[in-house]
N, C-alpha and C. Protein backbone atom coordinates (compact mmCIF):
# COMPACT_ATOMS: atom_id res chain seq x y z
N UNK A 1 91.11 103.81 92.00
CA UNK A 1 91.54 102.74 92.86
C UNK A 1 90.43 101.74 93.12
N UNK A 2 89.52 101.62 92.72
CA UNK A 2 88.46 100.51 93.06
C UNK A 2 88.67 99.25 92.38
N UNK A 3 89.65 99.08 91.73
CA UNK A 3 89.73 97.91 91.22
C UNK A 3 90.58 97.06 91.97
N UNK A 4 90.99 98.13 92.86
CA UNK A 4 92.20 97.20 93.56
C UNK A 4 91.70 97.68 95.28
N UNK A 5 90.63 98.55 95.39
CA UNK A 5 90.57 98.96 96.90
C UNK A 5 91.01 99.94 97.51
N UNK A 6 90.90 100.09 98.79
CA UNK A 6 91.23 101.56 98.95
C UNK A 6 92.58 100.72 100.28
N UNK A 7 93.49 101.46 100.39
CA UNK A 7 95.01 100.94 100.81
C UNK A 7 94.22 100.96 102.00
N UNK A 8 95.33 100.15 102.96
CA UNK A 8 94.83 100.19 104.31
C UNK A 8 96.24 100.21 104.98
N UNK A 9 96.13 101.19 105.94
CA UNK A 9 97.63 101.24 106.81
C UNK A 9 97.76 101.20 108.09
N UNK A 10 98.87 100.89 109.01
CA UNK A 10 98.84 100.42 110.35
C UNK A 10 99.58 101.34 111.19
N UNK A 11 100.00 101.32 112.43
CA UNK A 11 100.95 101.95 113.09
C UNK A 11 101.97 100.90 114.09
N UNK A 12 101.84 99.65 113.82
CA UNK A 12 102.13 98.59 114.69
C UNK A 12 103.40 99.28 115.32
N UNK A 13 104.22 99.69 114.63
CA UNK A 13 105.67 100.25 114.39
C UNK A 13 105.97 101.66 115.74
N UNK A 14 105.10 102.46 115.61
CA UNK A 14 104.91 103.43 116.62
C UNK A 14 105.33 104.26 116.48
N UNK A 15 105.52 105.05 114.73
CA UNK A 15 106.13 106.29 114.21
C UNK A 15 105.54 107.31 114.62
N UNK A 16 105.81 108.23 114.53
CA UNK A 16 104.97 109.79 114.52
C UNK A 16 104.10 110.29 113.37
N UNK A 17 104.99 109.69 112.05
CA UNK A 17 104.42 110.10 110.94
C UNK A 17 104.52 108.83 109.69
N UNK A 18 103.68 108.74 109.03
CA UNK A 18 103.87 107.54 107.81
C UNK A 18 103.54 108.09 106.34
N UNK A 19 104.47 108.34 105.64
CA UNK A 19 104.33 109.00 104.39
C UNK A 19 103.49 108.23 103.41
N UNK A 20 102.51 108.34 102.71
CA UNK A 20 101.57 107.07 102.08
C UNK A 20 101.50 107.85 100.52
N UNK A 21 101.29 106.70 99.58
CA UNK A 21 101.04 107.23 98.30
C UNK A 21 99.95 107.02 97.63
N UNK A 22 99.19 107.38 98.82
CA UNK A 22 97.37 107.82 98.18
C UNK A 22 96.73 108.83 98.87
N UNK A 23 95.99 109.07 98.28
CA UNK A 23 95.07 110.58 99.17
C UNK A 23 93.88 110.20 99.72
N UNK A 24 93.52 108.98 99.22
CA UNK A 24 92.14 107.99 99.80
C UNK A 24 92.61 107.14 100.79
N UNK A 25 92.34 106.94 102.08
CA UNK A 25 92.80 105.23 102.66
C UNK A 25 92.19 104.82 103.94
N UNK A 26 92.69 104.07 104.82
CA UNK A 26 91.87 103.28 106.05
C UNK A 26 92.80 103.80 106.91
N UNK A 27 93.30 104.02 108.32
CA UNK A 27 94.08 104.10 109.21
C UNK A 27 93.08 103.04 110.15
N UNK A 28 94.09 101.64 110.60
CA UNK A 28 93.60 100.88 111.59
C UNK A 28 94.32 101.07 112.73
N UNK A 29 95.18 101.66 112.88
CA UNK A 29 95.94 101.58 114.21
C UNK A 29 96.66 100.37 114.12
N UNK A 30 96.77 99.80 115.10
CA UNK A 30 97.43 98.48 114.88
C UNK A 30 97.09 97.27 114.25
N UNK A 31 97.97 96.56 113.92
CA UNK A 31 96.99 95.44 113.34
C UNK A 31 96.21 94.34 114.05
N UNK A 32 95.19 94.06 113.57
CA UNK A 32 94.20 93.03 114.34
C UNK A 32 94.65 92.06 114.95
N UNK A 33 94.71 92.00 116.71
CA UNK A 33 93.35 91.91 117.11
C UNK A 33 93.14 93.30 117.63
N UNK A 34 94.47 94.15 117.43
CA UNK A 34 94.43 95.15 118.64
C UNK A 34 93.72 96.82 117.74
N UNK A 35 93.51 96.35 116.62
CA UNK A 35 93.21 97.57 115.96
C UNK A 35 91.87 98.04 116.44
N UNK A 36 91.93 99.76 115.85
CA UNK A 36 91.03 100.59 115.96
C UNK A 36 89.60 100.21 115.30
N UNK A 37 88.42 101.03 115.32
CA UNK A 37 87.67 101.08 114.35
C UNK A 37 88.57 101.93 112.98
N UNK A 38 88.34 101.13 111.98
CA UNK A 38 88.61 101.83 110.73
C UNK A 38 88.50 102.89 110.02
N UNK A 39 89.30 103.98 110.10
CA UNK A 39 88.35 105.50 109.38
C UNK A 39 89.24 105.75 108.10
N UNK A 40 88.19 105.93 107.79
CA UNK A 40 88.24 106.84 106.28
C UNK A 40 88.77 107.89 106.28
N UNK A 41 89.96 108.35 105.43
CA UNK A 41 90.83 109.24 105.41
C UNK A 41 91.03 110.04 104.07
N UNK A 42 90.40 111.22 103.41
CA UNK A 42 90.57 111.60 102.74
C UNK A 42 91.38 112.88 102.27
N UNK A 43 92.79 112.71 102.05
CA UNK A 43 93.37 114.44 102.27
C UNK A 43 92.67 114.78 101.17
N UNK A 44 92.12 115.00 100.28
CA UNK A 44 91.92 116.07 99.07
C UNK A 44 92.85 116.48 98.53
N UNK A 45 93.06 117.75 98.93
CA UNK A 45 93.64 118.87 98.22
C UNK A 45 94.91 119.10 99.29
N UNK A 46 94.68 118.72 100.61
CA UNK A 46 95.89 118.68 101.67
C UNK A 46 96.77 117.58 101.57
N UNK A 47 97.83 117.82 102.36
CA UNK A 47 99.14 116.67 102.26
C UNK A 47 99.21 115.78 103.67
N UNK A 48 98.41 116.55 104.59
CA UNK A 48 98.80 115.65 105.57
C UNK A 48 96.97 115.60 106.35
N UNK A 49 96.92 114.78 106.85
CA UNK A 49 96.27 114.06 108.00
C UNK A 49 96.47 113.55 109.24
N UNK A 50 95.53 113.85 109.78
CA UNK A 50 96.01 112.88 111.43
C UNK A 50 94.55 111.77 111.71
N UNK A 51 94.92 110.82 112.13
CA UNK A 51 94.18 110.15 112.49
C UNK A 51 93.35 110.20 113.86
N UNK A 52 92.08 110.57 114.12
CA UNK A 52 91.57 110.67 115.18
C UNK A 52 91.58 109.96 116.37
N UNK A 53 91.90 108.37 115.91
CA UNK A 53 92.03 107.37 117.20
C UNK A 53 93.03 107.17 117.58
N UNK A 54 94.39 107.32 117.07
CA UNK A 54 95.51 106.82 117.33
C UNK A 54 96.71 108.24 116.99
N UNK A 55 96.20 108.96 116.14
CA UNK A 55 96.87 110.52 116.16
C UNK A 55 97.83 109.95 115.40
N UNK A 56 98.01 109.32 114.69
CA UNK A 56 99.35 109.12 113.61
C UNK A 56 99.04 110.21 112.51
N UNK A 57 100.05 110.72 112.10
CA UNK A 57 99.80 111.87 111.50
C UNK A 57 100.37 110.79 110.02
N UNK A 58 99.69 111.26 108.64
CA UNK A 58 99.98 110.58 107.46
C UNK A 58 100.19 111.62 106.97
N UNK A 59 101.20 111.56 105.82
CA UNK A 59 101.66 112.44 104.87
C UNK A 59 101.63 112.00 103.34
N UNK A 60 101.05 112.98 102.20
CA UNK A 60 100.74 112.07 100.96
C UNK A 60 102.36 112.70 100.68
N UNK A 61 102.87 111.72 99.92
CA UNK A 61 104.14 111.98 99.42
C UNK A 61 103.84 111.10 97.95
N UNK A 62 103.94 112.14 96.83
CA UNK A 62 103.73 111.50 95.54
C UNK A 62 104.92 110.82 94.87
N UNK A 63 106.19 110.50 95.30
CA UNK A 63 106.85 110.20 94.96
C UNK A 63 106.92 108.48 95.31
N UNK A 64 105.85 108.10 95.94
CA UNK A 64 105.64 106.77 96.59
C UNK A 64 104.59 106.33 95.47
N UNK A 65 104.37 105.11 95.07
CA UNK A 65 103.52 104.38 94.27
C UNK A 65 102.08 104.18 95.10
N UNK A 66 101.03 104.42 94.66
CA UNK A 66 100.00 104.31 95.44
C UNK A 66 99.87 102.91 95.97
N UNK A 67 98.99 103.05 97.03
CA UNK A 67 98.87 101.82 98.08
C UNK A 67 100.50 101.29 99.16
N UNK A 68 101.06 102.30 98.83
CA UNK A 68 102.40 102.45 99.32
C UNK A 68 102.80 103.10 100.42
N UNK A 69 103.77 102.54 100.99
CA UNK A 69 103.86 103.64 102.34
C UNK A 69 105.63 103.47 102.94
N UNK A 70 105.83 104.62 103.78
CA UNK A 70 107.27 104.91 104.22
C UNK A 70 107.07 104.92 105.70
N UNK A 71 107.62 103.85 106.64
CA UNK A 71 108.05 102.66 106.88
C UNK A 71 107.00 102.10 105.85
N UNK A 72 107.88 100.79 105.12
CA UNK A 72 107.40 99.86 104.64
C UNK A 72 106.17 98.85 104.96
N UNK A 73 106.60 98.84 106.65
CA UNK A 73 105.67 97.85 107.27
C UNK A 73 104.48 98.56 107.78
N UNK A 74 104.30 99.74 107.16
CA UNK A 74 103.18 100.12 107.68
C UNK A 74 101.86 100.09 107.01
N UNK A 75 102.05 99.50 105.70
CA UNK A 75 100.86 98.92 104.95
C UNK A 75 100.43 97.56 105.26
N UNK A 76 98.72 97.65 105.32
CA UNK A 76 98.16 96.06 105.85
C UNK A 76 97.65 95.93 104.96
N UNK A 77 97.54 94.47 105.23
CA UNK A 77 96.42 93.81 103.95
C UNK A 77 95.91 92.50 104.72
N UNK A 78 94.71 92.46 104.77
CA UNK A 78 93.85 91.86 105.46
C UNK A 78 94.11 90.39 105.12
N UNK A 79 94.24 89.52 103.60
CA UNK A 79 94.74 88.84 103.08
C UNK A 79 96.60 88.42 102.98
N UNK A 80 96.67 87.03 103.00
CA UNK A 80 97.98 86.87 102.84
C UNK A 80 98.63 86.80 101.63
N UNK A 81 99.36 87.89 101.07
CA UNK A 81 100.12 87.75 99.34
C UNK A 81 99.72 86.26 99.04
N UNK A 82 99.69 86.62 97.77
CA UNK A 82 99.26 85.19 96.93
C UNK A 82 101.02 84.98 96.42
């Protein structure tokens, strides 16, 4: 993934859980201005994670395209689509 970055995802939404299709990524909490500090999230070899600042629990679900996520709107991108 370095050619394209490591995904970055939000909770604006206020789920419990956000299914994502990478095992590398960012959890910001909400989106800026109100977001967290940024952490680094690596499941490995596990399927799920929780985020320390905001406790959103992420789930890798491989059936999702990487940089992808379930709610939809829960992927950010710092930039506006070209």
């Amino acid at each position: 993934m370095a050619d394209t970055g490591i995904p970055h995802f939000c909770n604006d939404l206020g789920v419990s859980v956000i299914e994502v299709g990478a095992r590398e990524f960012m959890c910001i909490g909400a989106k800026p201005p109100f977001d967290h500090p940024h952490i680094f999230i690596d499941l490995g070899s596990d399927t799920e994670a929780v985020c320390s600042y905001c406790s959103t629990l992420y789930r890798y679900n491989p059936a999702l395209k990487a940089g992808t996520a379930k709610p939809e709107g829960c992927v950010w991108a710092d930039k506006p689509a070209a």
